[in-house]
C-alpha atoms as a PDB file:
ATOM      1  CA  UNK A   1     -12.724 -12.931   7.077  1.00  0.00           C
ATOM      2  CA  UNK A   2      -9.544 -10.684   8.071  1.00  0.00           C
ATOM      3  CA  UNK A   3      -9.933  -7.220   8.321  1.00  0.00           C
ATOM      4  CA  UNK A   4      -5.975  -5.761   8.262  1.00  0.00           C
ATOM      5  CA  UNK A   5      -7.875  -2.196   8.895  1.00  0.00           C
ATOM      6  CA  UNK A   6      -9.726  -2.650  11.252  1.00  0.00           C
ATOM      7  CA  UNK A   7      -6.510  -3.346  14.053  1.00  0.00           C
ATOM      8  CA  UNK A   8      -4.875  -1.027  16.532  1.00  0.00           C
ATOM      9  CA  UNK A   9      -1.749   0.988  15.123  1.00  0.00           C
ATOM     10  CA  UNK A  10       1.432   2.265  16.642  1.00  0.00           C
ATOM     11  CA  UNK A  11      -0.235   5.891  17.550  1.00  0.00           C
ATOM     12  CA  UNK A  12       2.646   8.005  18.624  1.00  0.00           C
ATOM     13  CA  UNK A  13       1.593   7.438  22.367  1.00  0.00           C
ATOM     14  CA  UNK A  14       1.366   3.623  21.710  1.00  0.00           C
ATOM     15  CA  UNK A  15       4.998   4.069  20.211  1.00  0.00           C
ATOM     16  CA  UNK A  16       5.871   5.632  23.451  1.00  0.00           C
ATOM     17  CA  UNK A  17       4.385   2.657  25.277  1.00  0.00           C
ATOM     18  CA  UNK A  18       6.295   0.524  23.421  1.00  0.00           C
ATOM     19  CA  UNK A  19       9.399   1.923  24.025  1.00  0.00           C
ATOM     20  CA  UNK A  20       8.923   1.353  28.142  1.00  0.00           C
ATOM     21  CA  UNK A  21       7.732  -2.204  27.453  1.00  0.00           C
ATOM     22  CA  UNK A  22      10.640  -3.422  25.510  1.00  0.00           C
ATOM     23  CA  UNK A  23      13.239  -1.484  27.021  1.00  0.00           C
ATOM     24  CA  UNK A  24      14.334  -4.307  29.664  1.00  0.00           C
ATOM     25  CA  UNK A  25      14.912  -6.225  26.509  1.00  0.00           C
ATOM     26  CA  UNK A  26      16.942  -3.304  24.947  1.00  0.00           C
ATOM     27  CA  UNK A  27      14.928  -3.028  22.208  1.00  0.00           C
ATOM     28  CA  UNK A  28      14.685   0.226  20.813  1.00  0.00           C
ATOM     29  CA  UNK A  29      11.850   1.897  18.891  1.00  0.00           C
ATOM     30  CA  UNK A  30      12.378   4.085  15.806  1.00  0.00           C
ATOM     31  CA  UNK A  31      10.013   5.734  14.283  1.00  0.00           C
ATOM     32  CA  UNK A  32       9.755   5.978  10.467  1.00  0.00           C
ATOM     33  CA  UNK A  33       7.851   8.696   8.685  1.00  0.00           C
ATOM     34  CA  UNK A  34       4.539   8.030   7.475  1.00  0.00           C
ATOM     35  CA  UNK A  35       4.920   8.569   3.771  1.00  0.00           C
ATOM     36  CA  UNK A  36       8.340   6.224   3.843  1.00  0.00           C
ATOM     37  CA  UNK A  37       8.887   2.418   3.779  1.00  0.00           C
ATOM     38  CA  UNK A  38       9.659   0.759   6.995  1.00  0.00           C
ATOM     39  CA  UNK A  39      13.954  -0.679   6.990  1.00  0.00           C
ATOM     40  CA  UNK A  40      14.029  -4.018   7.989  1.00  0.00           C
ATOM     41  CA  UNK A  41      10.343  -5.217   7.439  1.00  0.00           C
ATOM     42  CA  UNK A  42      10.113  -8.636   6.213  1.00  0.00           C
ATOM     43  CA  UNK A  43       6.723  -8.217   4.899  1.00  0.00           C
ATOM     44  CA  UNK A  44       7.210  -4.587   3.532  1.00  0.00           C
ATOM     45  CA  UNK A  45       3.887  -2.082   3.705  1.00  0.00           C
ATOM     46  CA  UNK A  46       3.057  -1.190   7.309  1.00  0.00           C
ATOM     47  CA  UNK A  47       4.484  -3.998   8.919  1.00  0.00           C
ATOM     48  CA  UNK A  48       7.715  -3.754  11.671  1.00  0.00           C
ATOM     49  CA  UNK A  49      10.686  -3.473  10.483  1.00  0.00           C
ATOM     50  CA  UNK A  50      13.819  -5.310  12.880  1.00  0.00           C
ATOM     51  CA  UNK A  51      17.098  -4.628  12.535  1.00  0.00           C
ATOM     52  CA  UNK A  52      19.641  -5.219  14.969  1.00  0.00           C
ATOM     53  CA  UNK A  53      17.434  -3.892  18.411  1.00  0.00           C
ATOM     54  CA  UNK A  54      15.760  -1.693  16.798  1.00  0.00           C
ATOM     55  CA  UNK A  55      12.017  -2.128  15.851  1.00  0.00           C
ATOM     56  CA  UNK A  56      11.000   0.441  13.691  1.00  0.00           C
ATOM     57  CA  UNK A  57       7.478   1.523  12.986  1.00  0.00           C
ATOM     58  CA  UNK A  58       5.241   3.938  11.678  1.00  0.00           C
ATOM     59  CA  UNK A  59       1.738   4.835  13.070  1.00  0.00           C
ATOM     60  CA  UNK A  60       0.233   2.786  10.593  1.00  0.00           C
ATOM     61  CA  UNK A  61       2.111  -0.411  11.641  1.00  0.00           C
ATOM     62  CA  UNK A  62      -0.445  -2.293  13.606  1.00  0.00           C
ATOM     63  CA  UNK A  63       0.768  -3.014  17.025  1.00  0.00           C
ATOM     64  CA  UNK A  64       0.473  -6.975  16.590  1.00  0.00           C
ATOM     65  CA  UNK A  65       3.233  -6.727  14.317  1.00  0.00           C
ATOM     66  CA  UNK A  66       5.061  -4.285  16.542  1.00  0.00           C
ATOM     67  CA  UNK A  67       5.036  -7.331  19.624  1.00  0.00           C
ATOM     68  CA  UNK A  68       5.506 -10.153  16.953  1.00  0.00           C
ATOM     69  CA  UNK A  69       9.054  -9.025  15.631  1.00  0.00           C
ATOM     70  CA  UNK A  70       9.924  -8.042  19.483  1.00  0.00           C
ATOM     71  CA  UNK A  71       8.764 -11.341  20.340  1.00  0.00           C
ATOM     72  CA  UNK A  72      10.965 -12.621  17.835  1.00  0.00           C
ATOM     73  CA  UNK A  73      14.305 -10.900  19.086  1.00  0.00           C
ATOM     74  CA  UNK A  74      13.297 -11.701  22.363  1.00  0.00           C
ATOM     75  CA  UNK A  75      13.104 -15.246  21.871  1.00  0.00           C
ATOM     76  CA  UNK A  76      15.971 -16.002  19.502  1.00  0.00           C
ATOM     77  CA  UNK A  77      19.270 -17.338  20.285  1.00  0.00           C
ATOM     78  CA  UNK A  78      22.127 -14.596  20.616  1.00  0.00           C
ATOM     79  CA  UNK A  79      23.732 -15.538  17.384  1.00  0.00           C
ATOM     80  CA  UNK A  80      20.582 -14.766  15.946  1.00  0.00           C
ATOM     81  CA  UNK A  81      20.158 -11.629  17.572  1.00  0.00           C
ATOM     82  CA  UNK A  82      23.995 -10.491  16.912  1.00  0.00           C
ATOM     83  CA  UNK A  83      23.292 -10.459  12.835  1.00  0.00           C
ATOM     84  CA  UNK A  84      19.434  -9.303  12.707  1.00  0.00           C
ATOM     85  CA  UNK A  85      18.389  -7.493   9.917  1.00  0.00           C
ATOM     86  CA  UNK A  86      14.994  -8.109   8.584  1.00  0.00           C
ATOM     87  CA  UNK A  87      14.271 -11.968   8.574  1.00  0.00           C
ATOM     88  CA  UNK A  88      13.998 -13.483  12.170  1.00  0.00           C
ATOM     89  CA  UNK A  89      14.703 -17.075  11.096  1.00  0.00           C
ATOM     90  CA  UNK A  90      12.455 -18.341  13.742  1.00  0.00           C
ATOM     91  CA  UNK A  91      11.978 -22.480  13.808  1.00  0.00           C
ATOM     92  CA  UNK A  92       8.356 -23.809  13.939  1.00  0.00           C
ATOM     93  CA  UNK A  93       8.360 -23.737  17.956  1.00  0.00           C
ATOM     94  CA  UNK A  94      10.074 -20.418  18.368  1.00  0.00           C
ATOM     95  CA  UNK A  95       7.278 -18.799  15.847  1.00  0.00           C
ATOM     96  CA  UNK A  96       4.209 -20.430  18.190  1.00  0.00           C
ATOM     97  CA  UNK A  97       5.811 -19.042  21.116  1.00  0.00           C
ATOM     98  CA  UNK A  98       6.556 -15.545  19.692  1.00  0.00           C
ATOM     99  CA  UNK A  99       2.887 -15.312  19.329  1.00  0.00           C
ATOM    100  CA  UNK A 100       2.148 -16.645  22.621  1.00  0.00           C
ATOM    101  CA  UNK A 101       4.940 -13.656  23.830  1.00  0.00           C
ATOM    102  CA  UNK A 102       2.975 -11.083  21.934  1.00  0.00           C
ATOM    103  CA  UNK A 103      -0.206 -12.306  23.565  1.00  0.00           C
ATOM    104  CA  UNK A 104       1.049 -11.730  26.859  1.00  0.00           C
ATOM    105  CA  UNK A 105       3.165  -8.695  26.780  1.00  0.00           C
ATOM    106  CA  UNK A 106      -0.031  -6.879  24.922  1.00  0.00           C
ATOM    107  CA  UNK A 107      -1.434  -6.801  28.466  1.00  0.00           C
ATOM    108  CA  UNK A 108       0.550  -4.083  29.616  1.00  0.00           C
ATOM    109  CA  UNK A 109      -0.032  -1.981  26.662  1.00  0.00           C
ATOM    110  CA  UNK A 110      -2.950   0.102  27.603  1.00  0.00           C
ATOM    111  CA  UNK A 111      -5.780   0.206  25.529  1.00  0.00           C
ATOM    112  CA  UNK A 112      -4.313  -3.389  24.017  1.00  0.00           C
ATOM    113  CA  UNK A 113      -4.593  -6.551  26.470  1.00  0.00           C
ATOM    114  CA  UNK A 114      -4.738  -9.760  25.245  1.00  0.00           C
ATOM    115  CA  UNK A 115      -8.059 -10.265  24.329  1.00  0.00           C
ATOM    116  CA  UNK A 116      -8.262  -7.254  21.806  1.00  0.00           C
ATOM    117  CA  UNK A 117      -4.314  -8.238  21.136  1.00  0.00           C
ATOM    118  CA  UNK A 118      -5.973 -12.036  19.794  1.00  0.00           C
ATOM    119  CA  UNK A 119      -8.807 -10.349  18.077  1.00  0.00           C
ATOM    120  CA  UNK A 120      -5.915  -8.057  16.105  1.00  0.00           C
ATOM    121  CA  UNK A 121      -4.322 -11.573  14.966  1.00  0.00           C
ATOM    122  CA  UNK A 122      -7.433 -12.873  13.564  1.00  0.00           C
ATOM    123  CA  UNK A 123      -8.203 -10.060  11.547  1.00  0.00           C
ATOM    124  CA  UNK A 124      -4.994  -9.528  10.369  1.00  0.00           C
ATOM    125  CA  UNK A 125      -5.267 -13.443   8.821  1.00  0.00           C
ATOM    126  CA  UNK A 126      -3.147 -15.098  12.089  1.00  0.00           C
ATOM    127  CA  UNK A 127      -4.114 -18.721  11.116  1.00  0.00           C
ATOM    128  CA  UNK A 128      -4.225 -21.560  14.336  1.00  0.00           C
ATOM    129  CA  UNK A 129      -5.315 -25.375  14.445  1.00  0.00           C
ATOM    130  CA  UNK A 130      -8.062 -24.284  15.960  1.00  0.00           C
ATOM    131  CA  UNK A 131      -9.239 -21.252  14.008  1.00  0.00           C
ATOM    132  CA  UNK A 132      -8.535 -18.441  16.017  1.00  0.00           C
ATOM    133  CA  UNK A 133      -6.142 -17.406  18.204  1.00  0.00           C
ATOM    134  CA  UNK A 134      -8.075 -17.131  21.359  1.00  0.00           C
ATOM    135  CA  UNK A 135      -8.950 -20.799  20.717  1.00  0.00           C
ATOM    136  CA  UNK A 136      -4.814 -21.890  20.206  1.00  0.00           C
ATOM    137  CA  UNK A 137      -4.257 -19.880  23.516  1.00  0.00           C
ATOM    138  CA  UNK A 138      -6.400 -20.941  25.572  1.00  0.00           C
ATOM    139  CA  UNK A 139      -6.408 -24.851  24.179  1.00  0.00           C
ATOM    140  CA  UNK A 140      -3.564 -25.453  22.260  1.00  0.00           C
ATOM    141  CA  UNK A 141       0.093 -23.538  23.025  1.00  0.00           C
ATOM    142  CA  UNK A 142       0.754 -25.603  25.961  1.00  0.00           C
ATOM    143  CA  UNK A 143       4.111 -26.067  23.954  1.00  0.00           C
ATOM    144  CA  UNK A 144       4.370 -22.547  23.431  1.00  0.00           C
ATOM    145  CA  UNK A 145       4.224 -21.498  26.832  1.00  0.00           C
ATOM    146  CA  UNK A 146       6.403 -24.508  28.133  1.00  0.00           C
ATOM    147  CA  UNK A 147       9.283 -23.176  25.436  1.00  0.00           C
ATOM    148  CA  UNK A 148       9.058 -19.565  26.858  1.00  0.00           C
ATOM    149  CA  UNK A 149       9.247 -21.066  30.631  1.00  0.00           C
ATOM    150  CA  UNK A 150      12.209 -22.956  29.249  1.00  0.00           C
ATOM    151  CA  UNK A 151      14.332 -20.118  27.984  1.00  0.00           C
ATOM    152  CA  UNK A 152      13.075 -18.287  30.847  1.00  0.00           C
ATOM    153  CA  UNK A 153      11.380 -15.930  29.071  1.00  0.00           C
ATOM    154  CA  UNK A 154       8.340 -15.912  31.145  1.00  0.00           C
ATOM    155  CA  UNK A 155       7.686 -17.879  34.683  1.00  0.00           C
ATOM    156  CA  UNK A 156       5.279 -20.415  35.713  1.00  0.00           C
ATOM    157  CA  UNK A 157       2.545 -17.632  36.331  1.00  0.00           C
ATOM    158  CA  UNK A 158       2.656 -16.950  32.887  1.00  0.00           C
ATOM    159  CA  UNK A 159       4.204 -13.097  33.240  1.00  0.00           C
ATOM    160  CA  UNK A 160       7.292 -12.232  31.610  1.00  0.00           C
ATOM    161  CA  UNK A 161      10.507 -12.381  33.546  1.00  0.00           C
ATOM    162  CA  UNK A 162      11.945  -9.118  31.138  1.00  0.00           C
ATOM    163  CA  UNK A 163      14.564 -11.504  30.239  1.00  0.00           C
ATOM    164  CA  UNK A 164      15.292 -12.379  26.463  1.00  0.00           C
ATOM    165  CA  UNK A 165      16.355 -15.761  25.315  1.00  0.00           C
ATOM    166  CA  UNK A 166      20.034 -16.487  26.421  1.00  0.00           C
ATOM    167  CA  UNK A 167      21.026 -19.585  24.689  1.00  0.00           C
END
């Protein structure tokens, strides 16, 4: 059963955490007050908002949401990223390995880490082949992580090369 209140949120220190993480990707984080709705979320209420390189959150927006639409501008093609506002467009492939992305760079967010990053997604209703997405990450993204080593977004160890997606 998902729980989308029981999940870590975008605390004004996480918010600051962010904001290092994602700069090498020159993404940049804009805070939204709490009592207003979030520009350029695709699912409206507390979720992300991405427009151009900006990721906007409040401290309500859980933080799974926060890497997802990162992952997503980090992963898409530059055409993509030239015109974003709101909807990502991501393919099938690109949406498996944004989730793989957010998995990974939750590790250095402290007080996140992957493991409490892939309990987030299943509470939040995250749905895998295998039912949960410790299961798909450990068992079933090999295509996921192979895309990501492709576009060089990560390496062969698995860590993020800080690089996004350049064709």
């Amino acid at each position: 059963m998902s729980d989308p209140t029981n999940v870590l949120n975008c605390t004004a220190v996480q918010q600051v955490q962010l904001a290092q993480l994602l700069k090498p990707y020159g993404i940049e984080i804009k805070h939204v007050a709490d009592d207003e709705s979030i520009p350029g979320s695709f699912f409206g209420e507390r979720e992300a908002g991405l427009v151009g390189n900006q990721l906007l959150l409040r401290h309500d927006t859980p933080i799974h949401s926060a890497l997802h639409e990162a992952g997503h501008y980090i992963c898409m093609d530059p055409k993509r990223r030239e015109n974003l506002d709101t909807d990502a467009e991501g393919d099938y492939d690109e949406e498996n390995s944004v989730c793989y992305l957010q998995i990974l760079l939750a590790e250095h967010l402290t007080g996140v880490g992957s493991k409490r990053m892939m309990i987030d997604m299943d509470r939040w209703g995250y749905t895998f082949r295998l039912g949960s997405a410790r299961k798909w990450f450990e068992n079933d993204a090999d295509d996921a992580k192979r895309w990501l080593i492709h576009y060089r977004i990560i390496n062969q160890q698995q860590c993020p090369t800080w690089q996004y997606r350049q064709s």
